[in-house]
N, C-alpha and C. Protein backbone atom coordinates (compact mmCIF):
# COMPACT_ATOMS: atom_id res chain seq x y z
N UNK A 1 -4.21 18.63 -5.48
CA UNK A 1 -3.14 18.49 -4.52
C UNK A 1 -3.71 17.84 -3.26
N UNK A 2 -3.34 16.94 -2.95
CA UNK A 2 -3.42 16.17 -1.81
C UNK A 2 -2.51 16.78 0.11
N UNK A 3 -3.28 16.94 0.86
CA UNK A 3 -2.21 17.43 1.98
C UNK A 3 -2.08 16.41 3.16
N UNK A 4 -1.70 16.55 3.94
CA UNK A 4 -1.59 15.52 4.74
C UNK A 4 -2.11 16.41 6.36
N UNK A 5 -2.71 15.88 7.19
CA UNK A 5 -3.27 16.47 8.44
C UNK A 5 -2.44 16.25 9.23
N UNK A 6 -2.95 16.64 10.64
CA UNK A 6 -2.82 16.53 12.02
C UNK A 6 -3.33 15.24 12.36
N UNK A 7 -2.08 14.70 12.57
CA UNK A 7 -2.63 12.93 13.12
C UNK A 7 -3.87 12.69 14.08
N UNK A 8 -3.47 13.19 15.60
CA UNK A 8 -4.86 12.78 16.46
C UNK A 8 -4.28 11.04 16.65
N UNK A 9 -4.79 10.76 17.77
CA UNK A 9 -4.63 9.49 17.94
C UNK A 9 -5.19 8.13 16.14
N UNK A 10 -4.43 7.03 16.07
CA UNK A 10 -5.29 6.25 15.39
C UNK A 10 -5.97 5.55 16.03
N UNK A 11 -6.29 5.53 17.32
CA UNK A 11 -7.10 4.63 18.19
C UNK A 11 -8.67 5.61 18.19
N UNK A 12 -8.08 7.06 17.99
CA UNK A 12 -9.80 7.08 17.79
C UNK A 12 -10.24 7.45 16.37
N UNK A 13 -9.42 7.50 15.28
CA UNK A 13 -9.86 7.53 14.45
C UNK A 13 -10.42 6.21 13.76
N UNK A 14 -9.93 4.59 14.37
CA UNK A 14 -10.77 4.23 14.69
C UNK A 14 -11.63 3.38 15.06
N UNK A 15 -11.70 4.05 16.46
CA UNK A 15 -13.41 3.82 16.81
C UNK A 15 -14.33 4.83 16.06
N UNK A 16 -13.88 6.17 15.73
CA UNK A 16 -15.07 6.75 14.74
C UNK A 16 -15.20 6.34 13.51
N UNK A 17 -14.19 5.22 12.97
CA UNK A 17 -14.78 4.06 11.65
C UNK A 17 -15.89 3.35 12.38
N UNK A 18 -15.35 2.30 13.24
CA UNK A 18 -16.77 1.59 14.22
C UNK A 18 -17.79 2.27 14.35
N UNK A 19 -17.59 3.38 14.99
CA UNK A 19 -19.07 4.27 14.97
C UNK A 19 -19.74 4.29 13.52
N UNK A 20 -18.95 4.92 12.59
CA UNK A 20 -19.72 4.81 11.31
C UNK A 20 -19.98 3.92 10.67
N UNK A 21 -19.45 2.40 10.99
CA UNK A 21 -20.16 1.22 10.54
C UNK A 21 -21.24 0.64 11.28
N UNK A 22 -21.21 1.23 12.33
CA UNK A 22 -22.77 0.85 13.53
C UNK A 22 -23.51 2.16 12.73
N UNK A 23 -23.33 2.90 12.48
CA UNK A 23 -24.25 4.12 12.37
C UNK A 23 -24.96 3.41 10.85
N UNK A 24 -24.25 3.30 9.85
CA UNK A 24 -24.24 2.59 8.61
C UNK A 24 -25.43 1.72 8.57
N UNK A 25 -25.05 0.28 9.33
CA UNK A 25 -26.12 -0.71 9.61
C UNK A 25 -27.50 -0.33 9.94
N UNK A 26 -27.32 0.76 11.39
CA UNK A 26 -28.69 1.28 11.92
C UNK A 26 -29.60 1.90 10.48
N UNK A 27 -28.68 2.58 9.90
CA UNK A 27 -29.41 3.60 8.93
C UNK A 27 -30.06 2.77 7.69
N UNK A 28 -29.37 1.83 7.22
CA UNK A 28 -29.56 1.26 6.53
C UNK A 28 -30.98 -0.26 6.92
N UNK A 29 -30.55 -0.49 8.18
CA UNK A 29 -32.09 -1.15 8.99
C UNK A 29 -33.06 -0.56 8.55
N UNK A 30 -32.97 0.93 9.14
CA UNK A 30 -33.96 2.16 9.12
C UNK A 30 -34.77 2.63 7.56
N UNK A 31 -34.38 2.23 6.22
CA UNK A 31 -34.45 2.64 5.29
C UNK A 31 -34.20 3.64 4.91
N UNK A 32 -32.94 3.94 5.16
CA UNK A 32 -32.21 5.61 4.74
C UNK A 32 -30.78 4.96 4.30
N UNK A 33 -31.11 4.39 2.68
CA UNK A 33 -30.06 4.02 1.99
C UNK A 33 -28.69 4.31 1.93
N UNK A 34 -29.22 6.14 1.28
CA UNK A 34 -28.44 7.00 1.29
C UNK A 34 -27.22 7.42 2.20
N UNK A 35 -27.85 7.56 3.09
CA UNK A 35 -27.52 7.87 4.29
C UNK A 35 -26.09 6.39 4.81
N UNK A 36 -27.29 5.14 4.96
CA UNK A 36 -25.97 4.19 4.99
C UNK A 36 -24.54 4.16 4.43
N UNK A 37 -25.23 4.87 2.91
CA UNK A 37 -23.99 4.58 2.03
C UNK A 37 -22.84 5.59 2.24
N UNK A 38 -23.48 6.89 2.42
CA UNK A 38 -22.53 7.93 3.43
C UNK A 38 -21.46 7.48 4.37
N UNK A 39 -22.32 6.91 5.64
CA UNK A 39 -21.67 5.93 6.87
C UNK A 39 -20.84 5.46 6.36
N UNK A 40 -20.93 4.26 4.86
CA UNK A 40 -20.16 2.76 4.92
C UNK A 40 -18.85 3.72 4.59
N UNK A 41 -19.22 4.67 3.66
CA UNK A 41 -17.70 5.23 2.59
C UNK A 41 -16.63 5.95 3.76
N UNK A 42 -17.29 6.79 4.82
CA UNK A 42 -17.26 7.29 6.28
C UNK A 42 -16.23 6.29 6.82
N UNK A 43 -16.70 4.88 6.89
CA UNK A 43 -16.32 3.67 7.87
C UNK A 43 -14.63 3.55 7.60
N UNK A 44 -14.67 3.45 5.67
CA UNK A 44 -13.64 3.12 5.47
C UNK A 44 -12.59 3.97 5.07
N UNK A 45 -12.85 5.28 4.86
CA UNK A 45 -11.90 6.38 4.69
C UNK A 45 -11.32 6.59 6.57
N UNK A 46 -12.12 6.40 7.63
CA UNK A 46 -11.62 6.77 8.89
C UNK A 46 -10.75 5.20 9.12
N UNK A 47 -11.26 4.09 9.20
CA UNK A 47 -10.26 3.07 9.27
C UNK A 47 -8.41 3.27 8.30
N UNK A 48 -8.90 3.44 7.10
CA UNK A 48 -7.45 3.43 6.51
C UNK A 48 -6.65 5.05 6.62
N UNK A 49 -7.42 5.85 7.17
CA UNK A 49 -6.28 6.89 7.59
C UNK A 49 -5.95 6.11 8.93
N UNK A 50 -6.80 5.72 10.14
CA UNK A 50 -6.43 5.01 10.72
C UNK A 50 -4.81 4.36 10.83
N UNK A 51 -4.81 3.70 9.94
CA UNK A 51 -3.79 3.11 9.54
C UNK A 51 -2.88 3.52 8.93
N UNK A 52 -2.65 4.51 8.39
CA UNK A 52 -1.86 6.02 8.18
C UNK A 52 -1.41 6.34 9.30
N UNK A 53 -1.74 7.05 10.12
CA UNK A 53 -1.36 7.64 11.27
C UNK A 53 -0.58 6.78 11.78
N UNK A 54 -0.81 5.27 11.94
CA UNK A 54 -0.61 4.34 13.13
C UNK A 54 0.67 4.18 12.39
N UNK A 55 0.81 4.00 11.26
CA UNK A 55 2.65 3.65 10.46
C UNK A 55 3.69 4.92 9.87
N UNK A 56 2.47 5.97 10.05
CA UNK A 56 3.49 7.71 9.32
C UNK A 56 3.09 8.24 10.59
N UNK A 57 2.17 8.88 11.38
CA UNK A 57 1.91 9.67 12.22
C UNK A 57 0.83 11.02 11.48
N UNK A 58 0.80 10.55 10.26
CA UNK A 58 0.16 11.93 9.62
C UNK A 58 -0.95 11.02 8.92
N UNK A 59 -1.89 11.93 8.55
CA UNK A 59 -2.85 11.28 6.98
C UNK A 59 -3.15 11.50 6.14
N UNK A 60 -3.70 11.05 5.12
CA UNK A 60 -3.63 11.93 3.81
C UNK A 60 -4.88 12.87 3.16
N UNK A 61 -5.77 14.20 3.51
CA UNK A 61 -6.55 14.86 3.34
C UNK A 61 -7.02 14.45 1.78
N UNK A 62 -7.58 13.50 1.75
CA UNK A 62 -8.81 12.81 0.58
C UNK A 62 -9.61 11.53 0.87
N UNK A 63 -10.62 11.79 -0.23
CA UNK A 63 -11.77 10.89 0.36
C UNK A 63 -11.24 10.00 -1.02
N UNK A 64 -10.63 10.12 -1.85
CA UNK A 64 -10.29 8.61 -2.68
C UNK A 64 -9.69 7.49 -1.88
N UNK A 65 -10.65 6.60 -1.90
CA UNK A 65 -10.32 5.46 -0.87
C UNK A 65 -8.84 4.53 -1.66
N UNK A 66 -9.18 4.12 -2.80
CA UNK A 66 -8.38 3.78 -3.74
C UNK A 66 -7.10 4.23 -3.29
N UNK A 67 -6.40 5.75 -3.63
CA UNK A 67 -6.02 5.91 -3.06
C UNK A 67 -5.43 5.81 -1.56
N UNK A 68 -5.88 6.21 -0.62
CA UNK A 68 -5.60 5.91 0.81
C UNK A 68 -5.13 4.31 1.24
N UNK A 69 -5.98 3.65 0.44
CA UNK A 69 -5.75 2.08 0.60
C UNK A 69 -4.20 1.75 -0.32
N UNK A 70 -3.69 2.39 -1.49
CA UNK A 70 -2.85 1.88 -2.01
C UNK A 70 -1.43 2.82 -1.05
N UNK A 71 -1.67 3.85 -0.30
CA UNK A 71 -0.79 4.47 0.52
C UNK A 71 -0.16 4.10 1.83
N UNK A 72 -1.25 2.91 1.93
CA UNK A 72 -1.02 2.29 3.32
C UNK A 72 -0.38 0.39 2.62
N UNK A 73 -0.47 0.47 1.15
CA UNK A 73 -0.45 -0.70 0.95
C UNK A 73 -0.94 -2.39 1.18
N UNK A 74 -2.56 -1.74 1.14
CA UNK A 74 -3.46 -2.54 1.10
C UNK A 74 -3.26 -3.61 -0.50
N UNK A 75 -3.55 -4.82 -0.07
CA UNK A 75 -3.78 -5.89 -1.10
C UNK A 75 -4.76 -5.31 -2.04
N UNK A 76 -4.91 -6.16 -3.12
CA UNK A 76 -5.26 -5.35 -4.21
C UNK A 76 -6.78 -5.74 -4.07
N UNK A 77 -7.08 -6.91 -3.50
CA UNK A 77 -8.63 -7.17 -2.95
C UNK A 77 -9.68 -5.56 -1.96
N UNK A 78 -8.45 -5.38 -0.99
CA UNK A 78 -8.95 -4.13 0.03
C UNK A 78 -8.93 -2.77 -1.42
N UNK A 79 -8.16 -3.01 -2.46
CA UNK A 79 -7.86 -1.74 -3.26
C UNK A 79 -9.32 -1.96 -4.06
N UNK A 80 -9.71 -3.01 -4.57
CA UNK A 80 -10.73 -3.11 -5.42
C UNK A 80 -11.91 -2.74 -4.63
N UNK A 81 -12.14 -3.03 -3.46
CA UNK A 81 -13.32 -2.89 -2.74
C UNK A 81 -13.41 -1.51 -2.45
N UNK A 82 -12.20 -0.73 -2.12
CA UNK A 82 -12.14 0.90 -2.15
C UNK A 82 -12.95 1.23 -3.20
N UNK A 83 -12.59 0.95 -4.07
CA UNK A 83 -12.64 1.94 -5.96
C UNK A 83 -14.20 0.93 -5.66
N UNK A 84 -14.70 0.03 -4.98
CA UNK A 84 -16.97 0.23 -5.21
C UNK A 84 -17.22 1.33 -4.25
N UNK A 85 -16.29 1.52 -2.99
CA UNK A 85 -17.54 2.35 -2.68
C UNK A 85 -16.79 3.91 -2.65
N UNK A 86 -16.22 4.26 -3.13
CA UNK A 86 -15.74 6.01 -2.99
C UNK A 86 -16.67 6.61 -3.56
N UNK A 87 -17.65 6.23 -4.25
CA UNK A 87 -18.35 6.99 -5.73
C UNK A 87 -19.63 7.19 -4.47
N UNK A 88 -19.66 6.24 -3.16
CA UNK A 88 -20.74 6.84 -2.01
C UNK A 88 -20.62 8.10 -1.53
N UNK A 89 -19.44 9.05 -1.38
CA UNK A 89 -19.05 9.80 -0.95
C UNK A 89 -19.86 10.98 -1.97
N UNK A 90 -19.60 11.43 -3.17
CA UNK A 90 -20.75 12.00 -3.24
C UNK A 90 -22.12 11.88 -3.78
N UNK A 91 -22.78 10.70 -4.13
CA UNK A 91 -23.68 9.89 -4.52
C UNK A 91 -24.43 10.18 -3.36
N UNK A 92 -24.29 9.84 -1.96
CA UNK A 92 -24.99 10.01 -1.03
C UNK A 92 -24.95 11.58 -0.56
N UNK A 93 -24.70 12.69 -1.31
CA UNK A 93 -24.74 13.98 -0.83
C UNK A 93 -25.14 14.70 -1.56
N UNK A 94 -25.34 14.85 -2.63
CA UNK A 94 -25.58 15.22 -3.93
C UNK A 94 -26.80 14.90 -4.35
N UNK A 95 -28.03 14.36 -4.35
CA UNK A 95 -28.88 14.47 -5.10
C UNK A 95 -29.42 14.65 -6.36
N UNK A 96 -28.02 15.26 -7.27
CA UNK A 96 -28.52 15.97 -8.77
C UNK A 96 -26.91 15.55 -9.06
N UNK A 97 -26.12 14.36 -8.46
CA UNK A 97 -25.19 13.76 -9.08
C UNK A 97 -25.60 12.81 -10.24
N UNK A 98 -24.56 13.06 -11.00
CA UNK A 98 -24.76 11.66 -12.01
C UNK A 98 -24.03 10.62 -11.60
N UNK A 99 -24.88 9.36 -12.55
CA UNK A 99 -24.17 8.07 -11.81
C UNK A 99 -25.22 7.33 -11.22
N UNK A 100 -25.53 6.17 -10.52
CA UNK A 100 -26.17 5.17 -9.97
C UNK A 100 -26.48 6.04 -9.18
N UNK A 101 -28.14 5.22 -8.93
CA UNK A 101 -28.85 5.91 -7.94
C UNK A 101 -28.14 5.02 -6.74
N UNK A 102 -28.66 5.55 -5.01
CA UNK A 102 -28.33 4.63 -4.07
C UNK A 102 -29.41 3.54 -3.67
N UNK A 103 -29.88 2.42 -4.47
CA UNK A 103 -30.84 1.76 -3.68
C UNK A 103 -30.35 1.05 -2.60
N UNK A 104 -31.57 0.62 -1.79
CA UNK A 104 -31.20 -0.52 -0.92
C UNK A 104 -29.93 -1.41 -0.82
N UNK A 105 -30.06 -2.41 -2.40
CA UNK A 105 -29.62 -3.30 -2.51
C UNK A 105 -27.89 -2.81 -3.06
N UNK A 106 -27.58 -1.11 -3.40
CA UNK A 106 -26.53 -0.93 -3.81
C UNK A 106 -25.97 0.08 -1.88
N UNK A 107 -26.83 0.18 -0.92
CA UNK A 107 -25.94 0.51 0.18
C UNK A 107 -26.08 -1.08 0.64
N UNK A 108 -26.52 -2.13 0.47
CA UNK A 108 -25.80 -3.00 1.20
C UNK A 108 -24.45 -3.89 0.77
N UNK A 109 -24.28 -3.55 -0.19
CA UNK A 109 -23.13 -3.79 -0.64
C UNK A 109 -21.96 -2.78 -0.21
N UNK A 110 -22.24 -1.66 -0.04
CA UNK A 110 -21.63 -0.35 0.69
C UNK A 110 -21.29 -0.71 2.07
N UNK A 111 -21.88 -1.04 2.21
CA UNK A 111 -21.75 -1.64 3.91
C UNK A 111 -21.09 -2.67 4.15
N UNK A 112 -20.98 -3.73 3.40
CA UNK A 112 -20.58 -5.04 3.08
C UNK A 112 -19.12 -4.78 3.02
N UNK A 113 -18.75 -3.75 1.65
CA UNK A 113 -17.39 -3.64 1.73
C UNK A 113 -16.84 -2.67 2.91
N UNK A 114 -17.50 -2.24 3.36
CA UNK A 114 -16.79 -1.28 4.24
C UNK A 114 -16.35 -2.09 5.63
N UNK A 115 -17.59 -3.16 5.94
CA UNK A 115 -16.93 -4.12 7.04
C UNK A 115 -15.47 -4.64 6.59
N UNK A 116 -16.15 -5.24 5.28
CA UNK A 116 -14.66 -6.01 4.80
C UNK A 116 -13.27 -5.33 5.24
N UNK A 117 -13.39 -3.74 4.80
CA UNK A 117 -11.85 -2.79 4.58
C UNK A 117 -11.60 -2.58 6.38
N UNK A 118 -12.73 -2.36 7.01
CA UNK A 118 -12.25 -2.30 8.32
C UNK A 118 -12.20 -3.13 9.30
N UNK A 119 -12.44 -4.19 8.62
CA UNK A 119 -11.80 -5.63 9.14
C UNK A 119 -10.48 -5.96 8.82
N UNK A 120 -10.27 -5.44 7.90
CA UNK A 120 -8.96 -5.86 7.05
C UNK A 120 -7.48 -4.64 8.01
N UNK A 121 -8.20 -3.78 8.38
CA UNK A 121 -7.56 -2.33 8.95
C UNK A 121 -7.38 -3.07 10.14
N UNK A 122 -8.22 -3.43 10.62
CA UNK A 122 -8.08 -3.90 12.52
C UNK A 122 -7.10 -4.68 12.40
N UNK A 123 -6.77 -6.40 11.37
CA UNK A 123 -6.00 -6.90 11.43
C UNK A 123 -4.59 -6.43 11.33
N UNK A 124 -4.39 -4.96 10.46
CA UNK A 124 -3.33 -4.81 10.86
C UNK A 124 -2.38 -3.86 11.65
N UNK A 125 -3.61 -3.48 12.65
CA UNK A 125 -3.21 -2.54 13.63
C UNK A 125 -3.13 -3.10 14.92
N UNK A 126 -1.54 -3.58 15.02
CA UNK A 126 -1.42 -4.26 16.73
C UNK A 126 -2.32 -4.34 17.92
């Protein structure tokens, strides 16, 4: 079951996407893959509630980006780029998850799409 929250402004939900795509980059500079890939999935679950709030006033309590992106009616490009990185969410927390490890070269792609989705979010928030 899916619930829906307490809005909170979408102006700072986000700048705490921005924060987690600066945090993302740094970490990922830093060699803490993991960690980036946390940030990027971070970046883009706070941008598209973002964008929730800003058109319902509410958001939707899940980290399926897929989701969230097809609720706000994201193009199916922003939908595909969701469904690479949600699997960061617990990949980067988990340790004794199954599934792809996080290297380097798979958080910069994490990061990559997450600019993409919250680039794509800014454009359509007045």
């Amino acid at each position: 079951m899916v619930s829906t929250g307490n809005a909170g402004s979408a102006e700072e939900w986000l700048r705490r996407a921005r924060r987690n795509a600066r945090a993302a980059a740094a970490l990922l500079e830093d060699g803490f893959a993991d960690m980036a890939a946390f940030h990027a999935q971070q970046t883009a679950e706070f941008a598209l509630k973002a964008l929730q709030i800003r058109s319902s006033g509410t958001f939707t309590r899940s980290h399926d980006l897929p989701d969230l992106a097809n609720r706000v009616g994201a193009p199916p490009r922003i939908v595909k780029l969701c469904a690479s990185l949600t699997p960061a969410y617990v990949a980067a927390r988990y340790p004794d998850v199954r599934g792809a490890h996080i290297t380097k070269r798979r958080a910069e792609a994490y990061v990559d799409a997450a600019r993409r989705i919250l680039r794509w979010v800014r454009r359509q928030i007045p």
